[in-house]
N, C-alpha and C. Protein backbone atom coordinates (compact mmCIF):
# COMPACT_ATOMS: atom_id res chain seq x y z
N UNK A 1 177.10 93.99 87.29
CA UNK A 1 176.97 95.24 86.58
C UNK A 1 176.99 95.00 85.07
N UNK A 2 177.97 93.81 84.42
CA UNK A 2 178.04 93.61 83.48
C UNK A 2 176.80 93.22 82.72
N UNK A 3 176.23 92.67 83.92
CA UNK A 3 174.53 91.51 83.47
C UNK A 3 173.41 93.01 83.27
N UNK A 4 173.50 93.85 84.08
CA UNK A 4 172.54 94.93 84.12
C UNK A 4 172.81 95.77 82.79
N UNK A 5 173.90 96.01 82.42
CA UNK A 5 174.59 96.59 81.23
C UNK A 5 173.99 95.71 79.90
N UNK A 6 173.91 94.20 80.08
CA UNK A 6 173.82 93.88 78.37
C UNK A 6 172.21 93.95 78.59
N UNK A 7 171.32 93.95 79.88
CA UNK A 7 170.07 93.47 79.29
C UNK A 7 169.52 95.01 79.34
N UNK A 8 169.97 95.96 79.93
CA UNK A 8 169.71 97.48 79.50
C UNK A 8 169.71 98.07 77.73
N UNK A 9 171.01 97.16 77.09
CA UNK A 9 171.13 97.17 75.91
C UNK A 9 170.34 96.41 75.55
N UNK A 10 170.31 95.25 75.49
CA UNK A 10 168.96 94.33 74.82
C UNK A 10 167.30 94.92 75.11
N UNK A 11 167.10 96.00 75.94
CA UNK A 11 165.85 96.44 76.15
C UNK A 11 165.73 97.56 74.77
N UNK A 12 167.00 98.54 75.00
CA UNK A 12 166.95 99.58 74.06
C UNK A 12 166.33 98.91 73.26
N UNK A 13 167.80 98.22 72.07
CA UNK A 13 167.29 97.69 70.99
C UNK A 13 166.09 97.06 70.73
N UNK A 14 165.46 96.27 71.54
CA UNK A 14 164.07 95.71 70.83
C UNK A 14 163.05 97.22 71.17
N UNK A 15 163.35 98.12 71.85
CA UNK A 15 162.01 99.19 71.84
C UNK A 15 162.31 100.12 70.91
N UNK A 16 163.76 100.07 70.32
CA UNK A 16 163.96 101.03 68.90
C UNK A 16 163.58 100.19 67.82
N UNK A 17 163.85 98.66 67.46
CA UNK A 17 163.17 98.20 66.61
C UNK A 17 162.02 98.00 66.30
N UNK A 18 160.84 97.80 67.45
CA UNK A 18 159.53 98.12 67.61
C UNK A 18 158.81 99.47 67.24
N UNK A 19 160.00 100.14 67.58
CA UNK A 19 159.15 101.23 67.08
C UNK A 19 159.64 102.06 66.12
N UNK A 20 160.57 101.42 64.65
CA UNK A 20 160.57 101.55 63.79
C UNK A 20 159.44 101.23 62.61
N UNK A 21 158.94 102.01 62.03
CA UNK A 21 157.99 101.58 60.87
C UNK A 21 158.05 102.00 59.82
N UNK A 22 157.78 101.02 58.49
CA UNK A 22 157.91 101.60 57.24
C UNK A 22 156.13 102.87 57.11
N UNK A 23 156.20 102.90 55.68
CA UNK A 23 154.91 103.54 55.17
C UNK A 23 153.71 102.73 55.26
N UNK A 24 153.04 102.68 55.48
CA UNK A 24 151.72 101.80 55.60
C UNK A 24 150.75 102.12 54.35
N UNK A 25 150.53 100.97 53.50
CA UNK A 25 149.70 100.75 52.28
C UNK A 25 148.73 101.44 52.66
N UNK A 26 147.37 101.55 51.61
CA UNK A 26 145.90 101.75 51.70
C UNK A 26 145.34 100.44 52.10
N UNK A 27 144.38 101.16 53.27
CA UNK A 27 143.70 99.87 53.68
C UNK A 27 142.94 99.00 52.17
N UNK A 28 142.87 97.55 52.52
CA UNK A 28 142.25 97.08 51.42
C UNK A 28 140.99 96.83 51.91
N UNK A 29 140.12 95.71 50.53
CA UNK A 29 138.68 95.63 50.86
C UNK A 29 138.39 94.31 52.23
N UNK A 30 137.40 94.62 52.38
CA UNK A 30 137.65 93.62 53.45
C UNK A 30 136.46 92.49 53.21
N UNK A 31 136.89 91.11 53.33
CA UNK A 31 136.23 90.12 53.14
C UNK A 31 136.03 89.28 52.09
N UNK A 32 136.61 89.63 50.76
CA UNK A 32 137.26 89.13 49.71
C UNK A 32 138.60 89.22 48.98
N UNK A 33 139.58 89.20 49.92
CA UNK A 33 141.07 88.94 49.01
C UNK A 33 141.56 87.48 48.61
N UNK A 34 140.30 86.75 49.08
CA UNK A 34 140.84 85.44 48.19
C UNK A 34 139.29 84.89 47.69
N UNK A 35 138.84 85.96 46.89
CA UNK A 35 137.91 85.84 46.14
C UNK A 35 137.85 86.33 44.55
N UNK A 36 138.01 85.59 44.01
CA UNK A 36 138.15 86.43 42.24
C UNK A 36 136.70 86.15 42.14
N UNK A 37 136.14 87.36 40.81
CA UNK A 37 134.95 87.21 40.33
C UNK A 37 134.85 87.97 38.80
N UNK A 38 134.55 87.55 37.83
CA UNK A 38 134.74 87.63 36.34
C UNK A 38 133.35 87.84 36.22
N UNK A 39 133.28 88.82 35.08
CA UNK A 39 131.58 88.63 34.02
C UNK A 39 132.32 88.36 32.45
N UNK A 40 132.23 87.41 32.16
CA UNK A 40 132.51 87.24 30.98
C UNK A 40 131.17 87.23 29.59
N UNK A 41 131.61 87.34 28.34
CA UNK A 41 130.21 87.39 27.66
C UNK A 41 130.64 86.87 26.43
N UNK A 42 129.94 85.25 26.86
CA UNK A 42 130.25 84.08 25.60
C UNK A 42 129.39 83.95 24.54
N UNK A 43 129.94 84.62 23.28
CA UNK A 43 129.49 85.04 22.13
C UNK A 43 128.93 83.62 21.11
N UNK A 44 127.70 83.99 20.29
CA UNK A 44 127.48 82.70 19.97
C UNK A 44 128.51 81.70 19.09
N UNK A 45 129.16 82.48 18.74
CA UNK A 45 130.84 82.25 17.68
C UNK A 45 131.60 81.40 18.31
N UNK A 46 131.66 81.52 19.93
CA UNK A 46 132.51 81.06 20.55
C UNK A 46 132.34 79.53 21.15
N UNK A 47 130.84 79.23 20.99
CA UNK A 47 130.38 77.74 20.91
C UNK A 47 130.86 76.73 20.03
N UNK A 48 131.35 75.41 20.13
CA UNK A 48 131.77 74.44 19.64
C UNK A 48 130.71 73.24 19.91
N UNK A 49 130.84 72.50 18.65
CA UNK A 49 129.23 71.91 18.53
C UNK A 49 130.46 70.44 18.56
N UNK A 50 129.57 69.55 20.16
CA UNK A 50 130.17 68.23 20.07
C UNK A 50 129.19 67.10 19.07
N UNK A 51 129.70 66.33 18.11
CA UNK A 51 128.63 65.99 17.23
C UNK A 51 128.40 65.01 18.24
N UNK A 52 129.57 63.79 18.85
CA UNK A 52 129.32 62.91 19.72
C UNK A 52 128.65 62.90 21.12
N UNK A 53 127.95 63.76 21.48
CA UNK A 53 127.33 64.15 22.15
C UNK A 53 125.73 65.21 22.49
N UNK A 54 125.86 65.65 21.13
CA UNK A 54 124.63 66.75 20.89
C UNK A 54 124.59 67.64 21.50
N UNK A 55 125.48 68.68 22.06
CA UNK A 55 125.62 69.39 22.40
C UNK A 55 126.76 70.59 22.40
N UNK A 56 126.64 71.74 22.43
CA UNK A 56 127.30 72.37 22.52
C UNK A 56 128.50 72.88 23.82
N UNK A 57 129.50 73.02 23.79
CA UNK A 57 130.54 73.41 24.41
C UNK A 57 131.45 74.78 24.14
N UNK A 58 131.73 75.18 25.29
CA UNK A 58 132.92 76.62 25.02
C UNK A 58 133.67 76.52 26.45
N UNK A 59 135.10 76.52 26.22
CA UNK A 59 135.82 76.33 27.08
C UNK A 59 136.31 77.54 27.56
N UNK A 60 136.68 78.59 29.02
CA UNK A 60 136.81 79.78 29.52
C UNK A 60 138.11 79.26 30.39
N UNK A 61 139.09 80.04 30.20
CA UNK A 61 140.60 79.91 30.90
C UNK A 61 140.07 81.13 32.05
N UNK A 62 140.32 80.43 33.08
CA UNK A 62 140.49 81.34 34.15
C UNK A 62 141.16 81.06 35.48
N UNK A 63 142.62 82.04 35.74
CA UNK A 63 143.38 81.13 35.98
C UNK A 63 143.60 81.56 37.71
N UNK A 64 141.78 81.82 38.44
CA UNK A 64 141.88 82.46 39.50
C UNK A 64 141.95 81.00 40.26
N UNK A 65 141.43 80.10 39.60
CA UNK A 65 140.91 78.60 39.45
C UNK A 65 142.36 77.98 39.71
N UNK A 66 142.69 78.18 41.24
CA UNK A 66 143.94 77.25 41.28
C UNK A 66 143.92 75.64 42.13
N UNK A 67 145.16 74.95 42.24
CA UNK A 67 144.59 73.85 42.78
C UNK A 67 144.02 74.08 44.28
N UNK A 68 144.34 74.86 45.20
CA UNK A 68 143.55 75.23 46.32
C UNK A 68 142.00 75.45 46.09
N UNK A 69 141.90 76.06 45.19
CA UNK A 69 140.22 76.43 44.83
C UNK A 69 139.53 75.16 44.35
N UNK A 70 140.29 74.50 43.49
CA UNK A 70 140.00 73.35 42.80
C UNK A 70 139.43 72.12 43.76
N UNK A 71 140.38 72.06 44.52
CA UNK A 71 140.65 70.71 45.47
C UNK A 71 139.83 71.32 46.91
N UNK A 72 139.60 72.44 47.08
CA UNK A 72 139.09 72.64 48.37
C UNK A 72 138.33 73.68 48.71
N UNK A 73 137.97 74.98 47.74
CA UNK A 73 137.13 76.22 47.44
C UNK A 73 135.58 75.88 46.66
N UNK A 74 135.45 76.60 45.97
CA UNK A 74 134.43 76.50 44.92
C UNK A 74 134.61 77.51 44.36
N UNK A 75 133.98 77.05 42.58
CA UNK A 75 133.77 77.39 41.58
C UNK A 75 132.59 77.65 41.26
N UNK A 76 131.84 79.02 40.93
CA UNK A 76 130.50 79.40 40.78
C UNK A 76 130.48 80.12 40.09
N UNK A 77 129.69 79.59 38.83
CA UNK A 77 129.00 80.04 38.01
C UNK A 77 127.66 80.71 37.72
N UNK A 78 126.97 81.38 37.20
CA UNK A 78 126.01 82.14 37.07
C UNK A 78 125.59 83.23 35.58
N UNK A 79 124.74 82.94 35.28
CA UNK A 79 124.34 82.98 34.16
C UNK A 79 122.85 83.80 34.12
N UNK A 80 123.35 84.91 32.85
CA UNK A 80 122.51 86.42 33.28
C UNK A 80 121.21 85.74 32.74
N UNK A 81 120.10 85.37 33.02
CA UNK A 81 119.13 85.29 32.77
C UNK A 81 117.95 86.63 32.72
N UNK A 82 117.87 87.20 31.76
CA UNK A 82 116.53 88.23 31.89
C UNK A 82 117.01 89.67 32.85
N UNK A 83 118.01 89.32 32.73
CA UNK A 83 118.94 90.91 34.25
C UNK A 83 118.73 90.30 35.39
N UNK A 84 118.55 88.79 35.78
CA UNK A 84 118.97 88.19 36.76
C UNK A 84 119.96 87.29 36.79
N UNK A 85 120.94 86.86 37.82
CA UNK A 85 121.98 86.00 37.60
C UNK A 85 121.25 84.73 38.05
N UNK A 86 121.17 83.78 37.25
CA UNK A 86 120.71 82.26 37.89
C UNK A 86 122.33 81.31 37.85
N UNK A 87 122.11 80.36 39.00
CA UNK A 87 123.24 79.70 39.20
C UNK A 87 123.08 78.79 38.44
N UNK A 88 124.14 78.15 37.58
CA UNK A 88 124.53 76.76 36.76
C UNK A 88 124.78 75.70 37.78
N UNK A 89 124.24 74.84 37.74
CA UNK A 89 123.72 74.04 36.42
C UNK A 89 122.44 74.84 36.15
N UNK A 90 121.48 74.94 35.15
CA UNK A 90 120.39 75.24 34.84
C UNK A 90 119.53 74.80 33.76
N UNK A 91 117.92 74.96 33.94
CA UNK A 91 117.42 74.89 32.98
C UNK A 91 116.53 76.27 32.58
N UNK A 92 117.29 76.53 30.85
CA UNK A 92 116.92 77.94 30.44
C UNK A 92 115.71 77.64 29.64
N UNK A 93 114.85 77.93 29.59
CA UNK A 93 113.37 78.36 28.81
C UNK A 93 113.52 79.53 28.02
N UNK A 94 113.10 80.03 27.08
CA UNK A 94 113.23 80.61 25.98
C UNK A 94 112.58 80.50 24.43
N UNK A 95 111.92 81.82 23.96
CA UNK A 95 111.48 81.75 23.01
C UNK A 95 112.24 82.21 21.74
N UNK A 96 111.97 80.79 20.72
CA UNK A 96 113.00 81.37 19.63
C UNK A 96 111.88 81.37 18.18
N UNK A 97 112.42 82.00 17.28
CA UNK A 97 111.09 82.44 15.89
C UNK A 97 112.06 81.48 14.90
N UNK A 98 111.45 80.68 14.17
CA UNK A 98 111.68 79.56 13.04
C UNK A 98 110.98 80.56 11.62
N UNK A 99 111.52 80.88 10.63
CA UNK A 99 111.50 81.10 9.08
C UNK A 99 111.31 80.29 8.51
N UNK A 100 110.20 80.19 7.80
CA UNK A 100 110.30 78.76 7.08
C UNK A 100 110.78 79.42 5.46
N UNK A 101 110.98 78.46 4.42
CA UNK A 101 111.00 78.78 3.58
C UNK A 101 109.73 79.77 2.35
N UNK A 102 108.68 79.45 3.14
CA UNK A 102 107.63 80.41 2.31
C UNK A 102 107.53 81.71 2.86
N UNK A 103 108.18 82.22 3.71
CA UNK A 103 108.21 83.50 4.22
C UNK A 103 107.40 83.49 5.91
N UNK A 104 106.68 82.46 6.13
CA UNK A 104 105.94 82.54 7.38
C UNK A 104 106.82 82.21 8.47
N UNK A 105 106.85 82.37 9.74
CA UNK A 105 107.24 82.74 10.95
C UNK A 105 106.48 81.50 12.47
N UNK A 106 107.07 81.10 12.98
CA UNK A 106 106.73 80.30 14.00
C UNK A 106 107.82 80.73 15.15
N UNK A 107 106.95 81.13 16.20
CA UNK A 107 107.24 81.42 17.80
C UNK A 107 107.10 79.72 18.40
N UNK A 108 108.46 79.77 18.89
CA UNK A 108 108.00 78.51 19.31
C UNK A 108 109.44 78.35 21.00
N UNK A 109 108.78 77.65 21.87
CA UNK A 109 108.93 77.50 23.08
C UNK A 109 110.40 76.50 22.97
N UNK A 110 111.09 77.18 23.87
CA UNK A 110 112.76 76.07 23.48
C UNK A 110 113.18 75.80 25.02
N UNK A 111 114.01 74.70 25.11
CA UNK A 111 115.18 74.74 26.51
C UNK A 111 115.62 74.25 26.50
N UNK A 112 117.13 74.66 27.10
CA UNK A 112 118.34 74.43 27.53
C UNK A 112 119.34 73.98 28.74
N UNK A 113 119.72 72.86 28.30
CA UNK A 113 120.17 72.84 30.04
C UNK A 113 121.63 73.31 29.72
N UNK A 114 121.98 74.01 30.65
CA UNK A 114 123.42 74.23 30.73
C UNK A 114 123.76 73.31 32.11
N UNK A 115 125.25 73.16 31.77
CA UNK A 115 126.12 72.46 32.67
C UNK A 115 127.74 73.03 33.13
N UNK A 116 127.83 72.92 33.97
CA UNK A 116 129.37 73.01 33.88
C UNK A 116 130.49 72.36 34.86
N UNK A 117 131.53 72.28 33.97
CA UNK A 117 132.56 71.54 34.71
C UNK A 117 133.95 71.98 35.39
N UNK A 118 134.57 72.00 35.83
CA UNK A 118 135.78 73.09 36.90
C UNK A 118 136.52 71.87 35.87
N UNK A 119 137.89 73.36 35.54
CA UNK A 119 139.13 71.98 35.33
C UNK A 119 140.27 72.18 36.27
N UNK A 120 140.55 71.50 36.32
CA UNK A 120 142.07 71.40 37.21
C UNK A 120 142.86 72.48 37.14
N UNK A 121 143.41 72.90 35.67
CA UNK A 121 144.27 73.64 35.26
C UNK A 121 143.97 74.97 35.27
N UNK A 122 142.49 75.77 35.80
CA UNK A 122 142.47 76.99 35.66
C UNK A 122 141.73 77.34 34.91
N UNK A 123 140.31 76.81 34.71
CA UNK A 123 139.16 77.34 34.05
C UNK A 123 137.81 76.54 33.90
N UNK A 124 136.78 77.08 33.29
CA UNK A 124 135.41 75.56 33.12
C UNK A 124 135.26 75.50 31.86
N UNK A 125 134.52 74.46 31.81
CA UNK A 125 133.62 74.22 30.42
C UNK A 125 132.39 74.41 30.75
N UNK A 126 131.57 75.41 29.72
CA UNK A 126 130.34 75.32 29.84
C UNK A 126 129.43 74.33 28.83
N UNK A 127 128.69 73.60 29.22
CA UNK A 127 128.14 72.49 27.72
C UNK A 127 126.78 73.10 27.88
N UNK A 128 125.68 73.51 26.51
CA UNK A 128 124.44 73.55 26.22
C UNK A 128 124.30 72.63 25.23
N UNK A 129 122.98 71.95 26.07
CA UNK A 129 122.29 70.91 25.53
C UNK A 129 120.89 71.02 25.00
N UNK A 130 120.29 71.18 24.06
CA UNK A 130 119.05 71.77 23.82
C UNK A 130 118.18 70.35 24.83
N UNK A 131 117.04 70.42 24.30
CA UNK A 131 115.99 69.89 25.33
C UNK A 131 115.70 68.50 24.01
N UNK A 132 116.06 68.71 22.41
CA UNK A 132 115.90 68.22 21.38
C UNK A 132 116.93 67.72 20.38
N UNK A 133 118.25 67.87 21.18
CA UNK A 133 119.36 67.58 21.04
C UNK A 133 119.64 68.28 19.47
N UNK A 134 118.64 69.22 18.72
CA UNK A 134 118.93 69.98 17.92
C UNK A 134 120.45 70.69 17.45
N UNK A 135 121.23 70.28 16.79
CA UNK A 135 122.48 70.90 16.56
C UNK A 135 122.00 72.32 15.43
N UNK A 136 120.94 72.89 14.95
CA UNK A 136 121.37 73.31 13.60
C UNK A 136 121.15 74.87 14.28
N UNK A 137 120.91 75.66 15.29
CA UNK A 137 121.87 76.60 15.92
C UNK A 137 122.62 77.07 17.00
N UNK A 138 123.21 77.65 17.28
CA UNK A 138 124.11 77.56 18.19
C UNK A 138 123.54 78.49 19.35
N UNK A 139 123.64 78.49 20.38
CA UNK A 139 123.61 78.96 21.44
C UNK A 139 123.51 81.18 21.23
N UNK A 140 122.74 81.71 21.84
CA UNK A 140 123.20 83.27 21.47
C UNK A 140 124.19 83.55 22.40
N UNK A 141 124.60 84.54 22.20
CA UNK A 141 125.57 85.34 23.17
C UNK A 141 124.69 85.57 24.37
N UNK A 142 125.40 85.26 25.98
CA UNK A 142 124.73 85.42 27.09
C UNK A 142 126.06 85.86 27.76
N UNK A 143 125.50 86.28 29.33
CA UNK A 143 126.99 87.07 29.78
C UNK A 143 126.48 85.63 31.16
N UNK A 144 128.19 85.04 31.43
CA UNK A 144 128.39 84.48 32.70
C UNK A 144 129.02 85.22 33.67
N UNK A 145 128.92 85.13 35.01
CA UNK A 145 129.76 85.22 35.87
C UNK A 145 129.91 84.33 36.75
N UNK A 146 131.72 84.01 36.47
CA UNK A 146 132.53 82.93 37.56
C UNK A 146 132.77 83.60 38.78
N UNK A 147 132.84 82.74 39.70
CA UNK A 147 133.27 83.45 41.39
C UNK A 147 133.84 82.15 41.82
N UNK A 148 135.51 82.32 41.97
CA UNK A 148 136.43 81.24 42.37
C UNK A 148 136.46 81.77 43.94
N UNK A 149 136.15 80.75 45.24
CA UNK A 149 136.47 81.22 46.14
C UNK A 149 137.56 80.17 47.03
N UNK A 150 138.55 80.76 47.22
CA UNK A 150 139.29 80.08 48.23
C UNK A 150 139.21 79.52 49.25
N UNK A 151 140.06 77.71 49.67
CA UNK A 151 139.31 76.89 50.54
C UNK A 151 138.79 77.89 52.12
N UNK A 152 139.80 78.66 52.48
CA UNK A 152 139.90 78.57 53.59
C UNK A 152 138.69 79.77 53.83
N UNK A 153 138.39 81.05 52.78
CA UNK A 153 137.22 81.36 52.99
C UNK A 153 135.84 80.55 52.62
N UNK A 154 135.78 79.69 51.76
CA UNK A 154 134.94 79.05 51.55
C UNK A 154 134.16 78.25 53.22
N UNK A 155 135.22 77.37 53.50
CA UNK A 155 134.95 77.03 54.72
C UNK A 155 134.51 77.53 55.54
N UNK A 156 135.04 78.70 55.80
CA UNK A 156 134.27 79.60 57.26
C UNK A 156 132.78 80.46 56.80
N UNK A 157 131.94 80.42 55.69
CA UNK A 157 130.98 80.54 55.55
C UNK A 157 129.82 79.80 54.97
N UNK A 158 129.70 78.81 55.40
CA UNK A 158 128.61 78.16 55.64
C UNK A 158 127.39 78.49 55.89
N UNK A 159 127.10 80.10 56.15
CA UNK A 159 126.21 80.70 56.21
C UNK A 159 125.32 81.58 54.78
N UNK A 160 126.72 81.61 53.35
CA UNK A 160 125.65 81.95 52.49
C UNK A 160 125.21 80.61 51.59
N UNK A 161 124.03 81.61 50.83
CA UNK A 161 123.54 81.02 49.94
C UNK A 161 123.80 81.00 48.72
N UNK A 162 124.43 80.22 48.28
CA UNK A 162 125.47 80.10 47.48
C UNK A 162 125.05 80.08 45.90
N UNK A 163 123.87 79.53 45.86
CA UNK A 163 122.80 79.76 44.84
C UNK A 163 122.07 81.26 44.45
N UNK A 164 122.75 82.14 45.36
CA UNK A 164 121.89 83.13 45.32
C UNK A 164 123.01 84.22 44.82
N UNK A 165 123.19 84.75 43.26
CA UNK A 165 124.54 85.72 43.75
C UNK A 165 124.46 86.99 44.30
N UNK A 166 122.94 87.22 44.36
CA UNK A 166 123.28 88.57 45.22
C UNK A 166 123.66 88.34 46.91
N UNK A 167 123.91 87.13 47.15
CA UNK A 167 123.80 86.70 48.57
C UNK A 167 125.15 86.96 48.85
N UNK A 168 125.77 86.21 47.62
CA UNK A 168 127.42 85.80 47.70
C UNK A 168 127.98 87.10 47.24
N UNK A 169 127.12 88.01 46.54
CA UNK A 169 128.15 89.47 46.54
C UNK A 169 128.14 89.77 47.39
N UNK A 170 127.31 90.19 48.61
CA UNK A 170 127.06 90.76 49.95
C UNK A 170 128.13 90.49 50.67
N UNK A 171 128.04 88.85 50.47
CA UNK A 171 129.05 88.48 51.61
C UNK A 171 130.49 88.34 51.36
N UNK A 172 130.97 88.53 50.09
CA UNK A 172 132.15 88.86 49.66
C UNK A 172 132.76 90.21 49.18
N UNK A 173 131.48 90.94 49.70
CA UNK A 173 131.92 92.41 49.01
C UNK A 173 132.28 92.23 47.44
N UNK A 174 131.75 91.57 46.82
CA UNK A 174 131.86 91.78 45.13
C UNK A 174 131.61 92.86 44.63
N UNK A 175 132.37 93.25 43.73
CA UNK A 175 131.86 94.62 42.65
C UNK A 175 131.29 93.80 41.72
N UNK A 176 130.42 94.62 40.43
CA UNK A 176 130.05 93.91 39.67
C UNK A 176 130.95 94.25 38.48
């Protein structure tokens, strides 16, 4: 009787604790909570000219960029080309106008490779390299967007195209 008595009590209690519940949050988004995504807009000011190298550099802290992402996610970059996002690395084409000193004007055909590098600590470097290793201007203001994605979603989609960001907003539910 004693045995029927404690496991009568041990039934209560786990079906009153079961069916105790707090408040329940708002559902969240679904398919990116371990996805960060930034538009940043790197001003031509914000370029640093490597002389030992011929090229330009600007370094972006972003600290969605952890060692999980680092060591086992990806880091994606993208770069507004024309109101399209093209993925970095790249090569940019572009027309720029030369002043000469007598007042006349030259249209003339330019490019750029951009590059970039993930750092360890929570952000990239972007480097532009002209096509002419030209230092004497700097890069204009262009808008990037980073998309740090975490290993373990990274892994289970193998199905986008990762080059493509309207592919990778789809499939991460990105806002812009």
């Amino acid at each position: 009787m004693k045995k029927l008595s404690i496991i009568c009590m041990t039934l209560l209690a786990v079906f009153a604790m079961a069916s105790c519940r707090g408040p329940q949050g708002p559902a969240g988004h679904d398919g990116n909570a371990n996805v960060a995504s930034s538009t940043l807009t790197i001003h031509n000011y914000d370029w640093v000219w490597l002389e030992e190298y011929g090229q330009w550099m600007v370094t972006i802290d972003y600290p969605a960029i952890n060692n999980n992402v680092y060591n086992h996610g990806a880091v994606l970059v993208y770069m507004d080309v024309n109101g399209a996002w093209s993925q970095v690395p790249l090569t940019y084409y572009y027309q720029d106008c030369i002043t000469y000193e007598d007042g006349t004007q030259e249209v003339i055909n330019c490019e750029a490779s951009i590059e970039v590098a993930t750092l360890s600590d929570g952000g990239v470097r972007l480097f532009w390299t002209e096509s002419d290793f030209y230092d004497g201007m700097r890069p204009d203001t262009h808008d990037f967007k980073i998309v740090a994605i975490e290993a373990t979603v990274y892994n289970d989609r193998s199905d986008v195209d990762y080059s493509n960001y309207e592919a990778v907003k789809v499939a991460f539910q990105l806002a812009d």
